[in-house]
Protein backbone atom coordinates (compact mmCIF):
# COMPACT_ATOMS: atom_id res chain seq x y z
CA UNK A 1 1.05 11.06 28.41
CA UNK A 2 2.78 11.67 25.33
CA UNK A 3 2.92 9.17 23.12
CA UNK A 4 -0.43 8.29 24.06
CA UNK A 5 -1.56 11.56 23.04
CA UNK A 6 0.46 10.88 19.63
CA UNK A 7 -1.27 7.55 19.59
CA UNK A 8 -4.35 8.27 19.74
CA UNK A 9 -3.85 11.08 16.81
CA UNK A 10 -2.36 8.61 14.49
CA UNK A 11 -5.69 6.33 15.39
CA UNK A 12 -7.84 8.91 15.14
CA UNK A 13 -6.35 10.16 11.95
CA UNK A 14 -7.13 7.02 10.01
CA UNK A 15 -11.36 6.38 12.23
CA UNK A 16 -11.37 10.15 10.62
CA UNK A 17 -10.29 9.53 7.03
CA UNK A 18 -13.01 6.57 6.58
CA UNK A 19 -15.63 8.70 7.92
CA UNK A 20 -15.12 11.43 6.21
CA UNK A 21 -15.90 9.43 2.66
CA UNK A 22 -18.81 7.65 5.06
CA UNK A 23 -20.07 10.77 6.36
CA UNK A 24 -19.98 12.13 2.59
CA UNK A 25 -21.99 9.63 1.01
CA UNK A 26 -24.34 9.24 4.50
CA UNK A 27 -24.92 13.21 4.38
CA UNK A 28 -26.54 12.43 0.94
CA UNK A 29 -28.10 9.01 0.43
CA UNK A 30 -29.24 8.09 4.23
CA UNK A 31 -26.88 5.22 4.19
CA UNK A 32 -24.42 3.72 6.16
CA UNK A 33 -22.25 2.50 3.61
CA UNK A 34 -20.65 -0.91 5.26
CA UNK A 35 -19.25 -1.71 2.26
CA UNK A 36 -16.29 0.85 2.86
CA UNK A 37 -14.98 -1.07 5.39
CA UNK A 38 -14.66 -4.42 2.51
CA UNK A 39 -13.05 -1.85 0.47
CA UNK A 40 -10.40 -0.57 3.16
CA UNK A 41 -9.59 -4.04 3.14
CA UNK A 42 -8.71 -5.24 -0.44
CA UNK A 43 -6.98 -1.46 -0.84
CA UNK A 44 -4.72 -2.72 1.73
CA UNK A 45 -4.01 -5.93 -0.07
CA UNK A 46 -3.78 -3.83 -3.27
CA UNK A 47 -0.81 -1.63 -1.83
CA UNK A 48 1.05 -4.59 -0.10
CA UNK A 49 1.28 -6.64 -3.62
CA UNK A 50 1.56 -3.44 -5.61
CA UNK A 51 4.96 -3.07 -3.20
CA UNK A 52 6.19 -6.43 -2.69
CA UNK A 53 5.00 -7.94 -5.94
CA UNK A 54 5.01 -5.04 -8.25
CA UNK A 55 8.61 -3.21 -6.85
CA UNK A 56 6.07 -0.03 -7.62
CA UNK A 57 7.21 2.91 -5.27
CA UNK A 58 5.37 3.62 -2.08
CA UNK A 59 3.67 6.88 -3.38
CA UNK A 60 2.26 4.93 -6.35
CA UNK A 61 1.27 1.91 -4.55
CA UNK A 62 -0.95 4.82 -2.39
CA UNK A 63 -2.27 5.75 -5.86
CA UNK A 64 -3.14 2.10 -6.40
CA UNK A 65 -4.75 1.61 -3.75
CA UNK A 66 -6.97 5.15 -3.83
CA UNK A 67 -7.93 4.01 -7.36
CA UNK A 68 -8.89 0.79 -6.41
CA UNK A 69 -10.64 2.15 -3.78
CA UNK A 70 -12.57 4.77 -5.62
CA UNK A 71 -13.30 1.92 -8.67
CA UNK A 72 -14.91 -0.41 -6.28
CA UNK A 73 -17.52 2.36 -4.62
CA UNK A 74 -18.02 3.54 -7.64
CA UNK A 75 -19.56 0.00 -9.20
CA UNK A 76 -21.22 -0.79 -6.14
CA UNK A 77 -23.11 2.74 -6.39
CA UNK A 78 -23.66 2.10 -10.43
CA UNK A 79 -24.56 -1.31 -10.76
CA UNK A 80 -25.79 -2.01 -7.02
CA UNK A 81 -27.24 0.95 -4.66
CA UNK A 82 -28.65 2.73 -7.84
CA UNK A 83 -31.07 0.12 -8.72
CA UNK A 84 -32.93 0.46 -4.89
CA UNK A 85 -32.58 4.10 -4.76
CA UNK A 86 -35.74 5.35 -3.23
CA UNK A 87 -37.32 2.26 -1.28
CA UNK A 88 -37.95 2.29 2.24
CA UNK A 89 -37.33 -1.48 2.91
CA UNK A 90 -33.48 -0.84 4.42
CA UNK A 91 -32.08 -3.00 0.92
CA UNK A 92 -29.52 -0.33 -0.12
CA UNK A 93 -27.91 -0.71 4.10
CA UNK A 94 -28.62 -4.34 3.48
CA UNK A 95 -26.61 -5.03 0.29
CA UNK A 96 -24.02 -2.82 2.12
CA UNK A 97 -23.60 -4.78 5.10
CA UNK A 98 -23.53 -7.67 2.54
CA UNK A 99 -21.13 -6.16 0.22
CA UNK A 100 -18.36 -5.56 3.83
CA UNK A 101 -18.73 -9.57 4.48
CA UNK A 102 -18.08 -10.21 0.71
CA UNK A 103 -14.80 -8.07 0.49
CA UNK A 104 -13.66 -9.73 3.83
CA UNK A 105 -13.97 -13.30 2.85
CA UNK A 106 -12.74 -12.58 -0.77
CA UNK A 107 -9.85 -11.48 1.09
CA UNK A 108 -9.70 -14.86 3.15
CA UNK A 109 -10.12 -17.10 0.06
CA UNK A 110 -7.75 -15.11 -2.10
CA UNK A 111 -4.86 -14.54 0.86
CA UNK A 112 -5.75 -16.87 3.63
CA UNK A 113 -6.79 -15.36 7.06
CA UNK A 114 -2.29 -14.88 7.45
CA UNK A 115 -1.51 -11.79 8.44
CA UNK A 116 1.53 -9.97 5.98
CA UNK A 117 3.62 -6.93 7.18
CA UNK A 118 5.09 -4.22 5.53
CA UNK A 119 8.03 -2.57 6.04
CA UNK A 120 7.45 1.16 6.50
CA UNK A 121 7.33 3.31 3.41
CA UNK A 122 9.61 6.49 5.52
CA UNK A 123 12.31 5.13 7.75
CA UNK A 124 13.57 6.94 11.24
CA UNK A 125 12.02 8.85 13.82
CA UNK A 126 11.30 12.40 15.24
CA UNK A 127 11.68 13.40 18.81
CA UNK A 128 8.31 15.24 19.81
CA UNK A 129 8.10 16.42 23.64
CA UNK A 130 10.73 14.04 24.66
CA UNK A 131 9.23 10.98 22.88
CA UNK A 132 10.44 9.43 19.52
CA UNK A 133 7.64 8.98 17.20
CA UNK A 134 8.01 7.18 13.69
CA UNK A 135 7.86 9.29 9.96
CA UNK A 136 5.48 7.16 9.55
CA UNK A 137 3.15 7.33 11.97
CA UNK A 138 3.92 11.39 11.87
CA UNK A 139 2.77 10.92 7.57
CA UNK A 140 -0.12 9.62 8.66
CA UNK A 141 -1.47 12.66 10.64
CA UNK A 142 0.01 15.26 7.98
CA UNK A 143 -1.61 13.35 4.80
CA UNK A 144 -5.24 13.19 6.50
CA UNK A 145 -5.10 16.91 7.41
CA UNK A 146 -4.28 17.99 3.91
CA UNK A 147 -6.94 15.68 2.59
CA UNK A 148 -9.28 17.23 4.94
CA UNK A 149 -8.35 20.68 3.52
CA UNK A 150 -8.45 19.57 0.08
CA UNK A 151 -11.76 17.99 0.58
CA UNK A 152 -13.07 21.40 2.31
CA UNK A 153 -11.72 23.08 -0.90
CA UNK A 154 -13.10 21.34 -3.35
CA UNK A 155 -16.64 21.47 -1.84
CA UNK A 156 -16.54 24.77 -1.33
CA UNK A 157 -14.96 25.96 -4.25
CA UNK A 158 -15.63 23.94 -6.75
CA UNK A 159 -18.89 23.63 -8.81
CA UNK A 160 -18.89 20.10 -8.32
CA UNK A 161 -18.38 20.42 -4.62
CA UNK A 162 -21.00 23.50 -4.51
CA UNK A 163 -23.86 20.42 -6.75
CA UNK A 164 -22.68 18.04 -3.53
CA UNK A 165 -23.49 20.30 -0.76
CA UNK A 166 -26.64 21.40 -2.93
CA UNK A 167 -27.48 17.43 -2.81
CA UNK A 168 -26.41 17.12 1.09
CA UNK A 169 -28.85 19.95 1.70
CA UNK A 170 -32.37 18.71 -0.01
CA UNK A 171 -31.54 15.60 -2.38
CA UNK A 172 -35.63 16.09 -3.67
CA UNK A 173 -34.97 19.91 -4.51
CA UNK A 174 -31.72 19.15 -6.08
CA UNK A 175 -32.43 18.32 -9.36
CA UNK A 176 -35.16 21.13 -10.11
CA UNK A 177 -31.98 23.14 -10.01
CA UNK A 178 -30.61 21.73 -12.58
CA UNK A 179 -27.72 18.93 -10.74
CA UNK A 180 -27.32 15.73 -12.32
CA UNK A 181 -27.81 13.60 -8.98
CA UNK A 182 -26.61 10.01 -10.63
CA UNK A 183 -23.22 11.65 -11.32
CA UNK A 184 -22.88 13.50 -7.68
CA UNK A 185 -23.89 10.09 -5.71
CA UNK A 186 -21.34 8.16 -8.31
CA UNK A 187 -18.41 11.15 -7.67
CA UNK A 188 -19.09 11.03 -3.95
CA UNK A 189 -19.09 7.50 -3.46
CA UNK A 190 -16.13 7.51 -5.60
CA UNK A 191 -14.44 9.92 -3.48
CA UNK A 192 -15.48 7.74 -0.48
CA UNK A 193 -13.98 4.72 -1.95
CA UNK A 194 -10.76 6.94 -2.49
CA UNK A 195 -10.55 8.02 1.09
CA UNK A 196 -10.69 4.42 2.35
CA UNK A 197 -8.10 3.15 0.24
CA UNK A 198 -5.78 5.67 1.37
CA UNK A 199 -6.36 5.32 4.75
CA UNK A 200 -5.63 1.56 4.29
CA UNK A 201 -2.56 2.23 1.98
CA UNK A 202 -1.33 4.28 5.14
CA UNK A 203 -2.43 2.31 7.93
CA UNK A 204 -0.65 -0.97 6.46
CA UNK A 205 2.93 -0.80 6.93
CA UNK A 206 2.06 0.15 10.86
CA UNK A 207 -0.23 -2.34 11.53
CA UNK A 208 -0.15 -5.70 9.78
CA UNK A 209 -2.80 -6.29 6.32
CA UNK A 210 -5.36 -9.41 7.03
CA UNK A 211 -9.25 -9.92 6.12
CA UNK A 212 -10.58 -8.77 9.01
CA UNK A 213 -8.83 -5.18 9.29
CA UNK A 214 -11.65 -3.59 8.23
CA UNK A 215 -14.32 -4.44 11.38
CA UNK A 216 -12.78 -2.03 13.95
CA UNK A 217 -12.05 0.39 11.92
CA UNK A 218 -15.50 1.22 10.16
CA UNK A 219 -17.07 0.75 13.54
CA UNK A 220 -14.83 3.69 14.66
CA UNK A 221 -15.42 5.64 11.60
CA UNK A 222 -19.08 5.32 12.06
CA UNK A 223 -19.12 6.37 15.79
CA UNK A 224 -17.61 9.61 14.55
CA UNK A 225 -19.71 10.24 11.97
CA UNK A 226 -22.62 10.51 14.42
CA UNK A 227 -20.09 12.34 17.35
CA UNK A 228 -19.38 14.51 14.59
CA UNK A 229 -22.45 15.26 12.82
CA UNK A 230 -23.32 14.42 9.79
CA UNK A 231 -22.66 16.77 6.64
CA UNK A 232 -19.78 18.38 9.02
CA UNK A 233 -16.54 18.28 7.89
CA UNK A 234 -14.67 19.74 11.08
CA UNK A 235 -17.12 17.76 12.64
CA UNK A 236 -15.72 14.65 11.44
CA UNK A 237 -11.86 15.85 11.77
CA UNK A 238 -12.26 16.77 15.24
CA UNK A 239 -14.54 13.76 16.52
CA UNK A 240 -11.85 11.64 14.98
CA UNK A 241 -8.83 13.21 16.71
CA UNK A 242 -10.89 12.85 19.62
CA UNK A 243 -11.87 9.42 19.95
CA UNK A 244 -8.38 8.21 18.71
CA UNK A 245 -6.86 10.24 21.75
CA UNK A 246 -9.66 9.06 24.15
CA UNK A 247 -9.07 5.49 23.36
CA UNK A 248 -5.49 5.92 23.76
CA UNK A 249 -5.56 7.75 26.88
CA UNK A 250 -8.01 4.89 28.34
CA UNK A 251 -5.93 2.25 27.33
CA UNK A 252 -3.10 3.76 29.24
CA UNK A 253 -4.61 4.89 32.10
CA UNK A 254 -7.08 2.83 32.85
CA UNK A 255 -6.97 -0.62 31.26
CA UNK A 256 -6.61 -1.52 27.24
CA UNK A 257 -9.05 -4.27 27.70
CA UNK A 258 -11.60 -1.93 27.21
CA UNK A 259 -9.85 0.16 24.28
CA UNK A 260 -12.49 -0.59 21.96
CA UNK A 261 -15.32 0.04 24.28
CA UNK A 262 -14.63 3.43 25.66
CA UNK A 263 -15.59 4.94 21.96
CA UNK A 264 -19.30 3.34 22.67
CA UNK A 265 -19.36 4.62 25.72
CA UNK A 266 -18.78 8.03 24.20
CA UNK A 267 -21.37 7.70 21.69
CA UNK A 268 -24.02 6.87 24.13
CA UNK A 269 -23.24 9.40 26.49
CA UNK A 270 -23.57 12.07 23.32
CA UNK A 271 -26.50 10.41 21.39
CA UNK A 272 -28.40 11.12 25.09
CA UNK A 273 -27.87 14.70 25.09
CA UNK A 274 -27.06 16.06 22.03
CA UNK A 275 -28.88 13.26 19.20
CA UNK A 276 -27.42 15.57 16.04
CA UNK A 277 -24.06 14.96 17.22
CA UNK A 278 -21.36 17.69 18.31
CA UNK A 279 -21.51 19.78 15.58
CA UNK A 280 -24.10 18.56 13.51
CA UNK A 281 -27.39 20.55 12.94
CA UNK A 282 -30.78 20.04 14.19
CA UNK A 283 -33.42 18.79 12.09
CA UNK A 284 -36.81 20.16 12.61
């Protein structure tokens, strides 16, 4: 039970690092931004050529990849989701559902549909309970714990932060007190961007970098964004964690054929009896 258990926090580690930028920007703008799951993807071909191409270290090949990430959220917020803001006709979730099929086939015209491996960026293994689990698989769950903290921090006790939860409480009330909103929804979707990259730059050397990397993963990040509430942090931590251990526990014990569908399964069962999500609040 084990390394399931250690499984399924690695997995759940990287569904919660996307969905905390998704839940972020979601909290504010009422959008489901699709798009994060394009940019997951080129931020993982961005660290594998910064590596193998570049020779750049593995700790600034993350950086790469995070900048890349935060660049390309940032423009599509600017130049793209900006110029809709306020319409009811769904064309901001459009263009982002548009923008995630984009990134992906970039990808496959730029790279091929070949998948490319990385070796792992900390070699060796720990013994945890009995089972040997990798440094990097172990990074994975340390580095999106302190990003959640640092996250937490910075909303909290920043002013920045303090504009963004101002924003995440009444967007329409917002600016009578004084907060610039174009440069919280352009930091947030930044930071969102950010958070994706990273979770790619992590995720690659485990798993292999290819186009279509991104589809499971935002899925999964979006299912916990409504298990965990949206606008909650913990929320999204926890519901994360959870599903990734879920999964993995499912897959062992009852069959992995149906890995990807138990985190569905989940969702329905909570969207029937609590709508707002675990932890999220009720609107009235």
């Amino acid at each position: 039970m084990e390394i399931y258990i250690i499984n399924g926090l690695v997995l759940g580690s990287i569904y919660a690092l996307i969905a905390l930028g998704i839940n972020l920007i979601w909290s504010i703008t009422d959008i489901p931004d699709f798009s994060q799951g394009g940019i997951y993807v080129i931020s993982a071909y961005v660290v594998y050529f910064s590596i193998t191409t570049l020779n750049l270290p593995w700790y600034i090949a993350i950086v790469a990849a995070a900048l890349a990430g935060a660049v390309m959220a940032f423009c599509f917020e600017k130049f793209l989701y900006r110029r809709w803001r306020g319409r009811t006709d769904h064309i901001q979730l459009l263009c982002a559902i548009a923008l995630f099929f984009l990134l992906a086939n970039l990808a496959i015209y730029l790279w091929t549909a070949k998948s490319l491996n990385l070796e792992h960026y900390i070699m060796g293994k720990a013994e945890i309970f009995g089972v040997g689990v990798s440094y990097q698989r172990l990074m994975i769950i340390v580095v999106v714990i302190v990003l959640f903290i640092l996250i937490n921090l910075f909303l909290m006790k920043t002013k920045t932060g303090k504009a963004i939860r101002a924003a995440t409480q009444d967007i329409e009330v917002a600016p009578w007190m004084g907060i610039d909103i174009n440069k919280v929804f352009s930091i947030i979707f930044a930071m969102g961007g950010a958070l994706s990259g990273i979770a790619a730059a992590l995720v690659a050397p485990v798993f292999a970098v290819y186009p279509m990397m991104g589809e499971l993963p935002l899925l999964k990040a979006l299912v916990v964004v409504i298990l965990g509430g949206k606008g909650s942090l913990v929320g999204t931590l926890i519901a994360g964690m959870g599903l990734g251990i879920l999964e993995s526990l499912g897959a062992g014990y009852i069959s992995a054929s149906y890995q990807h569908g138990y985190a569905f399964i989940i969702l329905l069962i909570v969207l029937v009896f609590k709508p707002q999500g675990l932890f999220g609040s009720r609107k009235e």
